[in-house]
Every structure is written in C-alpha cells, then in structure tokens.
Protein backbone atom coordinates (compact mmCIF):
# COMPACT_ATOMS: atom_id res chain seq x y z
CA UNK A 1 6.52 -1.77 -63.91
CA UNK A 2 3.85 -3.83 -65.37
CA UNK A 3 0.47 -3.45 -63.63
CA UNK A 4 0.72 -7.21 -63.01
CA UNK A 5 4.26 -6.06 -61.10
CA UNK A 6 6.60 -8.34 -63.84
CA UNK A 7 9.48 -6.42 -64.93
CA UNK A 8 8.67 -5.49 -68.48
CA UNK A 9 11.11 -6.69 -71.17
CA UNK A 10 13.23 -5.58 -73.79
CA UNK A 11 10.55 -6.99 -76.92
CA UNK A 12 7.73 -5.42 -74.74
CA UNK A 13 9.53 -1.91 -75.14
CA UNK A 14 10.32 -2.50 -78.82
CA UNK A 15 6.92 -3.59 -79.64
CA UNK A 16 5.91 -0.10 -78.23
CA UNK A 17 7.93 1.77 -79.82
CA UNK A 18 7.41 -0.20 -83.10
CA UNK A 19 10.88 -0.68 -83.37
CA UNK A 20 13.45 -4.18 -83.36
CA UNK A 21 14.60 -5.94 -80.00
CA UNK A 22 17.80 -5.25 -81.86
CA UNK A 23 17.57 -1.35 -82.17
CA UNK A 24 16.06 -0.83 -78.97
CA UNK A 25 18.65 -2.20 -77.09
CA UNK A 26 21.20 -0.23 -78.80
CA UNK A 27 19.24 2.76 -78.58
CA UNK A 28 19.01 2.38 -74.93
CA UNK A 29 22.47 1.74 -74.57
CA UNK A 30 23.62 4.78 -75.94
CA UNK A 31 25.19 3.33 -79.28
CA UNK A 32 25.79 5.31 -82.30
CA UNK A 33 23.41 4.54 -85.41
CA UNK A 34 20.21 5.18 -84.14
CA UNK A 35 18.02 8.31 -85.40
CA UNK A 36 17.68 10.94 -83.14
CA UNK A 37 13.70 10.54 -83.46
CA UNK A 38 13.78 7.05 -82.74
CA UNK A 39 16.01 6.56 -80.16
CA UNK A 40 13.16 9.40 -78.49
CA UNK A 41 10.85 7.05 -78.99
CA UNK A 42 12.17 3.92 -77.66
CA UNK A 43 13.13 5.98 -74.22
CA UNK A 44 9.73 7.47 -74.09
CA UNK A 45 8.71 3.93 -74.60
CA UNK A 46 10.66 2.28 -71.86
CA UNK A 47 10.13 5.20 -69.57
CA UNK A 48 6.29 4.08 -69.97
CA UNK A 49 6.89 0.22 -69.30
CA UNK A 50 9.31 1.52 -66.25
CA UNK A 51 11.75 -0.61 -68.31
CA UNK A 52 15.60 -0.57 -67.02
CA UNK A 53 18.51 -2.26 -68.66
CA UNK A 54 20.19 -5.29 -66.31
CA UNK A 55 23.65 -4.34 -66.44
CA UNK A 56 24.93 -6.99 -64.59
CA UNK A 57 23.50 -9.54 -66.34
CA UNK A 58 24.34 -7.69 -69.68
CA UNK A 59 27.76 -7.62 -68.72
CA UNK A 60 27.89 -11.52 -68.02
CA UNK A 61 26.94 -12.38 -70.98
CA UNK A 62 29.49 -9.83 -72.86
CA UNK A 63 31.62 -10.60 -70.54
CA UNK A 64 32.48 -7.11 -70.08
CA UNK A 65 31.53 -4.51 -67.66
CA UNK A 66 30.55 -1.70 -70.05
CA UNK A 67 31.98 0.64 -67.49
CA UNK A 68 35.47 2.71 -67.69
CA UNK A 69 37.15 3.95 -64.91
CA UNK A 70 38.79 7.42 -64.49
CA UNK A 71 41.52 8.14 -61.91
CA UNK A 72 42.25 12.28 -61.53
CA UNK A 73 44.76 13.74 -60.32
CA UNK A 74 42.92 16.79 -59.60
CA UNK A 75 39.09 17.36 -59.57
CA UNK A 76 39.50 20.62 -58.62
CA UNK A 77 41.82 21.62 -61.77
CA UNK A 78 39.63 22.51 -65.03
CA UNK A 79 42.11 20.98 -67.36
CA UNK A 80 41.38 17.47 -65.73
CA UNK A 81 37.77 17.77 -65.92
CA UNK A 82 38.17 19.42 -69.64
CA UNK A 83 40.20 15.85 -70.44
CA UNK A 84 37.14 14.00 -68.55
CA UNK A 85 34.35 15.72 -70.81
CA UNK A 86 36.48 14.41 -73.74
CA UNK A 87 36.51 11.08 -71.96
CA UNK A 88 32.44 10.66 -71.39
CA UNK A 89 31.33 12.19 -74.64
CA UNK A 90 33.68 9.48 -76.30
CA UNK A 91 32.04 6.61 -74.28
CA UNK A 92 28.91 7.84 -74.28
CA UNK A 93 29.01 7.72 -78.11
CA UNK A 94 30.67 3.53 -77.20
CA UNK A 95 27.59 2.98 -75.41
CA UNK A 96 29.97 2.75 -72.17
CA UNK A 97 29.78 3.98 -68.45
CA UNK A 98 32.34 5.58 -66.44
CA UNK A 99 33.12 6.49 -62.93
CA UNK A 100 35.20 9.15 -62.14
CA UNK A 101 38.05 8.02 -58.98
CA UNK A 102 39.72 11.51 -57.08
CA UNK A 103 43.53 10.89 -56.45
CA UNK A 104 43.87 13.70 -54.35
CA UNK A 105 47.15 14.91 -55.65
CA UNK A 106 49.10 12.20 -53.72
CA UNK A 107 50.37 8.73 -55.53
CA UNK A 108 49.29 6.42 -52.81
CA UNK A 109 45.90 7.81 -53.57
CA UNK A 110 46.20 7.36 -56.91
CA UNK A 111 47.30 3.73 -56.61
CA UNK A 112 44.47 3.61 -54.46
CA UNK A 113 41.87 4.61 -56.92
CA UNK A 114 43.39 2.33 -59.90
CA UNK A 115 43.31 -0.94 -57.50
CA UNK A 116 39.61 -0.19 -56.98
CA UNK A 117 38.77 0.21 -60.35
CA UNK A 118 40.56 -3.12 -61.23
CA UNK A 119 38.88 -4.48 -58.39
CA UNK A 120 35.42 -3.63 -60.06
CA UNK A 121 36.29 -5.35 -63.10
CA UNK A 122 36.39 -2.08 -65.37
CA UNK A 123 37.05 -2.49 -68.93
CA UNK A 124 40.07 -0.02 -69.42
CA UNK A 125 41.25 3.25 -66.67
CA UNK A 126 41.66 6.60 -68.04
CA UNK A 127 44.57 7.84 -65.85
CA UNK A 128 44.65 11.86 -65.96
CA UNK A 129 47.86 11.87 -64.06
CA UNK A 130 51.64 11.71 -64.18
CA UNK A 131 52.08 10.98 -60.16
CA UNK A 132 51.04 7.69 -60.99
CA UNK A 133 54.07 5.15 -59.66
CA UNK A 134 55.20 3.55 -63.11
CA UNK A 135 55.11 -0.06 -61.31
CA UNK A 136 51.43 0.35 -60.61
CA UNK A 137 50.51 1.49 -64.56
CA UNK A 138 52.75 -1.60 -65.65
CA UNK A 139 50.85 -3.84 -63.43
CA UNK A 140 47.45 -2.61 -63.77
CA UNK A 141 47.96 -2.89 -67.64
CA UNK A 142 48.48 -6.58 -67.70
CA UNK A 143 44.63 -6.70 -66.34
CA UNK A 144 43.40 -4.10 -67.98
CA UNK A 145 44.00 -1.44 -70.91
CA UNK A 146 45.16 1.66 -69.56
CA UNK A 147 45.68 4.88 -71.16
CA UNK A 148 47.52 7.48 -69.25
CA UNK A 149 47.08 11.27 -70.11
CA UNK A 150 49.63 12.94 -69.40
CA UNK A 151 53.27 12.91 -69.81
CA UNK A 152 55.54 10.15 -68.60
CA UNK A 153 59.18 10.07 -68.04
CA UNK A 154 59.65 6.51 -68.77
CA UNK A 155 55.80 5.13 -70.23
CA UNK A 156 55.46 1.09 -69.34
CA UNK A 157 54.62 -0.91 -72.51
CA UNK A 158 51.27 -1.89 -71.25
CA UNK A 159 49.97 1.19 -71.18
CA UNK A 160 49.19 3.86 -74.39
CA UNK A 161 50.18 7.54 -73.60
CA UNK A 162 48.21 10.18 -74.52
CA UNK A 163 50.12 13.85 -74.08
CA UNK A 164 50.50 17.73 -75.24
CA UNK A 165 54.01 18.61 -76.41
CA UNK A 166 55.07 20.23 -73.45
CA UNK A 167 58.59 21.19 -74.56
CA UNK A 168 57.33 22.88 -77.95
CA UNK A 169 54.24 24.97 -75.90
CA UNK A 170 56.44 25.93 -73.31
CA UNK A 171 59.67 27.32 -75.95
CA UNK A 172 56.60 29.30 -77.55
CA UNK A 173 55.74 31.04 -74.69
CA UNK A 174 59.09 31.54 -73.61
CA UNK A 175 59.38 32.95 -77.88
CA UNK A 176 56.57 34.94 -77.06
CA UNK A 177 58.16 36.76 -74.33
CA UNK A 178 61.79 37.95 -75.39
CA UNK A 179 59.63 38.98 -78.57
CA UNK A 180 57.52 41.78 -76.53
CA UNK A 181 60.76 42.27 -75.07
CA UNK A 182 61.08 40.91 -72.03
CA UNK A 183 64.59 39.37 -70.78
CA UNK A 184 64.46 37.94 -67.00
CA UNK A 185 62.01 35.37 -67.63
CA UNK A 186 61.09 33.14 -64.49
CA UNK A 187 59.00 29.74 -64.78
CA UNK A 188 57.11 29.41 -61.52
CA UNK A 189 55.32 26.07 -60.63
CA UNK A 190 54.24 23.95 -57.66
CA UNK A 191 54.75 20.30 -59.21
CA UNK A 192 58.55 18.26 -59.71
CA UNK A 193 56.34 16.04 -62.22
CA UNK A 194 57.52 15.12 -65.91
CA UNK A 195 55.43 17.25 -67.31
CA UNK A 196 56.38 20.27 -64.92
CA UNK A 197 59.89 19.20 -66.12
CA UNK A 198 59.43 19.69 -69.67
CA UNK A 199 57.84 23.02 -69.44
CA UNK A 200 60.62 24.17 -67.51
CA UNK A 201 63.21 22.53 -70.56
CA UNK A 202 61.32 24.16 -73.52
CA UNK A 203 61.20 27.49 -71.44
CA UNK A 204 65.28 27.04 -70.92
CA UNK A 205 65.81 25.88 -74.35
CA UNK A 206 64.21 29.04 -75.47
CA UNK A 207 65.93 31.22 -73.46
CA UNK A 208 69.43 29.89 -73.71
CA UNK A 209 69.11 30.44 -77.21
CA UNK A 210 69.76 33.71 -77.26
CA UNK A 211 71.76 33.25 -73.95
CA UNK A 212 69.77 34.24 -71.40
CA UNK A 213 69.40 32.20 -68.25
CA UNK A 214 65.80 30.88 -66.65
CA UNK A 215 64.75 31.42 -63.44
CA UNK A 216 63.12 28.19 -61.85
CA UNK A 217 60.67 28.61 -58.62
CA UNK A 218 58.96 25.65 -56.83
CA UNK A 219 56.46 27.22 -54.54
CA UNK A 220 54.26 25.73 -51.73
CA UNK A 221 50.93 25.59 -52.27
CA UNK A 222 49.27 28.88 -51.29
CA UNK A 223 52.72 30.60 -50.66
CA UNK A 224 51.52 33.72 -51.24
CA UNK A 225 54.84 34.90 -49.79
CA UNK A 226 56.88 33.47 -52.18
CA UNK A 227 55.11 34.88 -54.79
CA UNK A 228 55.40 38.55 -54.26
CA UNK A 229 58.90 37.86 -53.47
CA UNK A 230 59.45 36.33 -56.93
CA UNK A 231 57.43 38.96 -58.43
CA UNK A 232 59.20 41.90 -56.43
CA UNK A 233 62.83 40.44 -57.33
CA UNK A 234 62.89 42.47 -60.65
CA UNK A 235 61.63 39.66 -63.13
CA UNK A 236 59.87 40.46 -66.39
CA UNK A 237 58.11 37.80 -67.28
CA UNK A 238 56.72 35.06 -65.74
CA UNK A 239 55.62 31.07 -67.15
CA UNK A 240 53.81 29.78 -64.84
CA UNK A 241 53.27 25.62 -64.84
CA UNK A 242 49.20 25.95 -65.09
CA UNK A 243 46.64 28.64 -65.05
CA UNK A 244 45.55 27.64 -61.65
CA UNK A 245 49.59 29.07 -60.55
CA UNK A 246 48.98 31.73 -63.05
CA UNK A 247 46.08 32.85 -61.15
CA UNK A 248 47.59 32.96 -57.75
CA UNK A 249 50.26 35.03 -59.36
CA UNK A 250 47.97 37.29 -60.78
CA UNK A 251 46.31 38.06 -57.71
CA UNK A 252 49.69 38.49 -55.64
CA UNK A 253 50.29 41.15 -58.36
CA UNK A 254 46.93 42.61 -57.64
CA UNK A 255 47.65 43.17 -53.91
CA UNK A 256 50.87 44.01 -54.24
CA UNK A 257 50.13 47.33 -57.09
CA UNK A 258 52.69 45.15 -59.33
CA UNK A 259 51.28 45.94 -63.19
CA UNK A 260 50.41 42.89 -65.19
CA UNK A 261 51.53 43.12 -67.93
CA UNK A 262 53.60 46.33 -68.36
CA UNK A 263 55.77 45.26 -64.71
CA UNK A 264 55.58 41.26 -65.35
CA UNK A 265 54.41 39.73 -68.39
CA UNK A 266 52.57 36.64 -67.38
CA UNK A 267 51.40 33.40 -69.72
CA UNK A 268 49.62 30.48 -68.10
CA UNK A 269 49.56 26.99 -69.41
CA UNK A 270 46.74 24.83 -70.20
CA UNK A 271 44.14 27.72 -71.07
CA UNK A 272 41.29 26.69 -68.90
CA UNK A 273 38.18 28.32 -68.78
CA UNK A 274 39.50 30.48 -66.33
CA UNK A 275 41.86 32.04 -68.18
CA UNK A 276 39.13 34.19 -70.38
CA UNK A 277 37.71 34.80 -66.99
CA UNK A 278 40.79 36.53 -65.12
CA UNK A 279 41.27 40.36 -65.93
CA UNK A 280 43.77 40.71 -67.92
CA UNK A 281 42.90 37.83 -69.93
CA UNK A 282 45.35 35.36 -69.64
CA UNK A 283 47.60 34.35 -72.58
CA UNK A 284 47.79 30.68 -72.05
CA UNK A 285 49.17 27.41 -73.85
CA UNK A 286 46.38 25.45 -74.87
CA UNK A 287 46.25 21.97 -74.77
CA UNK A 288 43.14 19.84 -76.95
CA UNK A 289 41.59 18.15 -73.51
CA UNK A 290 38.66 17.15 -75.16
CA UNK A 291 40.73 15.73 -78.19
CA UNK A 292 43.05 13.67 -76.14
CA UNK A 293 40.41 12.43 -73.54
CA UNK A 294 38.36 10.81 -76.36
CA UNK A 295 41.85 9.16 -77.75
CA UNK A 296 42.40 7.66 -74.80
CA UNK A 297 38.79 5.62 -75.35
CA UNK A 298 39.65 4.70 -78.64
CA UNK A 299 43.05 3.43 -77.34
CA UNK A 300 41.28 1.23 -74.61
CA UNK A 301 38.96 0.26 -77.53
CA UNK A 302 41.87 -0.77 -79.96
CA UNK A 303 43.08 -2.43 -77.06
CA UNK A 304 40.60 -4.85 -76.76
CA UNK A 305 40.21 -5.56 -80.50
CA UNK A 306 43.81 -6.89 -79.99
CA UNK A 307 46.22 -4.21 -80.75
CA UNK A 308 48.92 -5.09 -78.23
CA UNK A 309 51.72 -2.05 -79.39
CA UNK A 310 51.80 0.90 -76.98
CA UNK A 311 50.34 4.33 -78.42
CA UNK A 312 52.35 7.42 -77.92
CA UNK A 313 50.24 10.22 -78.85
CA UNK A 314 51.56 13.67 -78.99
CA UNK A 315 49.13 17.21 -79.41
CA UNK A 316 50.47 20.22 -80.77
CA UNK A 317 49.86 22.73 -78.82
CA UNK A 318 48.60 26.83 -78.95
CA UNK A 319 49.62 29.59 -77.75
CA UNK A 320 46.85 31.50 -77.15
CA UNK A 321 48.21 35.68 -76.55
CA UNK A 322 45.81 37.71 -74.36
CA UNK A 323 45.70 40.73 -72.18
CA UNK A 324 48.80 39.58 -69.99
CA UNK A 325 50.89 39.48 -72.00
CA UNK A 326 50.02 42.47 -74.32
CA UNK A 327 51.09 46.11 -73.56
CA UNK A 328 51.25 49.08 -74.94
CA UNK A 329 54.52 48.33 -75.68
CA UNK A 330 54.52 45.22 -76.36
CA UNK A 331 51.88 45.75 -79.12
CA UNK A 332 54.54 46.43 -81.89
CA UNK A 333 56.65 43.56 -81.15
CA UNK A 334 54.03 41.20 -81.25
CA UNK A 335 53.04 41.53 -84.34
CA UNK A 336 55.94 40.73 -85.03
CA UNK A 337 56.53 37.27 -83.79
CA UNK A 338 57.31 34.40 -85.88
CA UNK A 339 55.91 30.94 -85.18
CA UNK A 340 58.60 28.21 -84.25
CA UNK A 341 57.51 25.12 -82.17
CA UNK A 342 53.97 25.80 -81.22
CA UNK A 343 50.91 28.19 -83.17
CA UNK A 344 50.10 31.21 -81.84
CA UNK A 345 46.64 32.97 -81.98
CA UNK A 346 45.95 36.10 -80.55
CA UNK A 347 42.56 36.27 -78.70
C-alpha cells in the first residue's frame, strides 16, 4: 500500500520495474514468455508497492474465472495427487488457478463437489474419478468443459477422457508372472469401477491364453482377514488393483511369515511413490500421471477455443519389475520375457 493508503496500480508496478503494463501483468499472472529475471523483478516490484492482482474484476472483464476446478476421488491415494501435480504445473504455466474438491470415495460426494465448482463459475473441472454418475459429467459438460481422468465405461460426448490402457498394463503383468513361473495367479482389488474391470480383463485375457483360469477377490477395506486367507489359499501370484492394495497385501504377508516373492509373487498397479518405498520394492504398472493431468488442461483449453469433438486419450503404460516380483528363481526367466502389450523396465 501506498503511503497515501491508495491501492497502487498495475503502471505504478511496471514503471518500477521498468518494464510494460503489458508484461507485468502477464508476469504476475503466471503466463509463459516472460524471462525468468524479469518476471523477478516485476514481483519484487509489486511486493514493494503491496500491489495484488483484482481477480474478480479481471475475470469480469475476460469474462472468465481464471480458476479450474479439481474433483478427487481420493486425496489420500498418491496416484490422484501425482495426476493433480500434472494438473497445476499445466495451469500454472496457463496463468490459471485451481482448487482442489475431495469426493471422498462416494458418488454423491463427487456430484457434490462438481455442482460446487459449477456453482463458482470455474472455467473447466478436472475429474480424477470414474465413480462419477455419467448423467452428472453429461450435464456438467454442457456448462462447462470437463475432462475426466480416468476410465469410463460409456464416456458422455461432452466430456474429453483422459486414461492409461488398463487392459494392455494389466495382460503385462499378468505376462510377467507365468514368465517367472508362476501359474495360480489371483487379481485382488477393493473397487467394482471400470477401470478395476479392465485390469481384471487384461489379467484374464492373459491368463486364459495359455488356459489358465484367474482368481478374482473384492475385499473390504482393511480386511485384513481376507487377505491372509487369499494369500494362505495356495496362490502364486498376486495383481493387485493399486499399490495402496498391494501394500496391505504386503504387510498381511509380513505378519503372516508368507515370503514375498519366492511364496507369492506380487505386482502393484499405478507405481506410486510408495512402491520404491515398500521392501521388496514393488514391481508396479506405471501410469504417466503427470502426462495425463496436464492433457486434461489442454483439453479444457481446446475446449474453449471451440473444439466441440470429445478427446479420447489413451497412455501406454510400464511395467516397472522390482524386488516382488524377482526371485532367485525367477531371475532366469525374467530375462527372458518378451514384451507384448505394455514395456517393461526392470528397476
């Protein structure tokens, strides 16, 4: 603030900074095309002045917001927040906002979340979910452009999907396996969502193949139970839906003296942070997070520079081999697997 107490203006903190009104207001919006040392100036500038940028009446005279929302399904689940950092860095670059909406796991929730966005006025929702009730994406997309990512049975027109190739990372894994050997594979998850769904098909795929039959567990959340009772029945291998499920089945093995991997092989999907974390490592699916959380900014970008077509956009995922997965035994045969639907790195 001024020492007269006006509000200092946008020229004032140019002509400090020795800079345009121009450039100084994209610099302090966060736009791209500014120099590093000059955009440093023109903050140290308008931290000087006290100078701070009227959104509201920016966003009147755009007549956008300059804010996206983002509706979770998860907070709590690192491959959501991996999509988000994608997501932010991405709008940060737009010179955009966003705020972050929790659904809680529950679709009433996340209903919830997307009718307060819209009632915000956001330019575009980032939905990180497939619990999302398809009427409510349809409708939400006729006010607003949505991109969804995740997968989607049946994806409404008016909103752009952004997904991993679930079926091709999940017959890798499942390729993986019966190549270190392992025959009574078992796909454990807690979710009946699409995407659980395809995992489960490019797992069977895989395995009837070379006619063997999957295994499919749904498990309660925190079942411990159910775990060692899956893990005691004289299964191999296990796929579990996400590394947060791979983790609980980890540490069931733990307490229960079950090896892992020479008793149960075990692959995770996702590859979170916390699967370089666990001991054994955990050989996970990756999926690019980052990747597809910035192109599903540039969809709600493209959206309102008029394209009107729905995106699908598919990822090809990795299958990344660690510890769990890798035995003594299992050593020889690995080497020896081929690629087929999804790349595999050992790590």
């Amino acid at each position: 603030m001024l020492a007269s107490g006006r509000a200092p203006t946008i020229i004032e903190v140019a002509a400090r900074a020795g800079v345009s009104k121009s450039l100084a207001s994209r610099a302090l919006r966060g736009e791209r095309g500014v120099a590093d040392e000059t955009r440093r100036r023109i903050h140290v500038a308008a931290a000087e002045l006290g100078y701070r940028i009227n959104s509201a009446a920016r966003s009147l005279a755009r007549g956008r917001s300059g804010i996206v929302g983002v509706v979770l399904n998860d907070i709590g689940n690192p491959h959501f927040t991996g999509v988000v950092a994608g997501v932010e860095a991405e709008a940060r670059e737009r010179g955009l906002r966003t705020i972050i909406g929790h659904g809680a796991d529950s679709p009433p929730e996340l209903t919830r979340q997307i009718e307060t966005m819209l009632e915000l006025r956001v330019d575009g929702i980032v939905v990180v979910s497939s619990w999302t009730p398809v009427d409510v994406l349809a409708r939400a997309g006729k006010a607003t452009p949505i991109a969804v990512v995740a997968r989607l049975a049946t994806p409404p027109e008016e909103v752009d999907m952004i997904a991993s190739d679930d079926l091709s990372g999940a017959r890798a894994a499942a390729e993986h396996l019966l190549a270190i050997g392992r025959r009574r594979i078992a796909y454990v998850t807690r979710s009946t969502s699409a995407t659980s769904d395809a995992r489960a098909r490019g797992t069977r795929a895989a395995l009837n193949h070379v006619g063997l039959d999957l295994e499919v567990h749904r498990v309660e959340r925190e079942d411990s139970g159910a775990v060692a009772r899956i893990l005691s029945s004289g299964v191999d291998a296990v796929l579990a839906n996400n590394d947060l499920m791979a983790t609980e089945i980890l540490r069931v093995a733990h307490e229960h003296d079950i090896g892992v991997p020479d008793d149960v092989a075990l692959v995770g999907y996702d590859d979170t942070p916390i699967a370089r974390l666990l001991s054994p490592a955990l050989t996970s699916v990756n999926q690019p997070q980052r990747a597809m959380g910035r192109r599903a900014i540039e969809c709600i970008a493209e959206r309102h520079d008029g394209r009107s077509d729905a995106v699908r956009a598919w990822y090809e995922p990795t299958l990344l081999v660690r510890g769990s997965t890798l035995s003594r035994r299992s050593d020889a045969a690995q080497a020896a697997t081929g690629a087929h639907a999804a790349r595999r790195v050992a790590v």
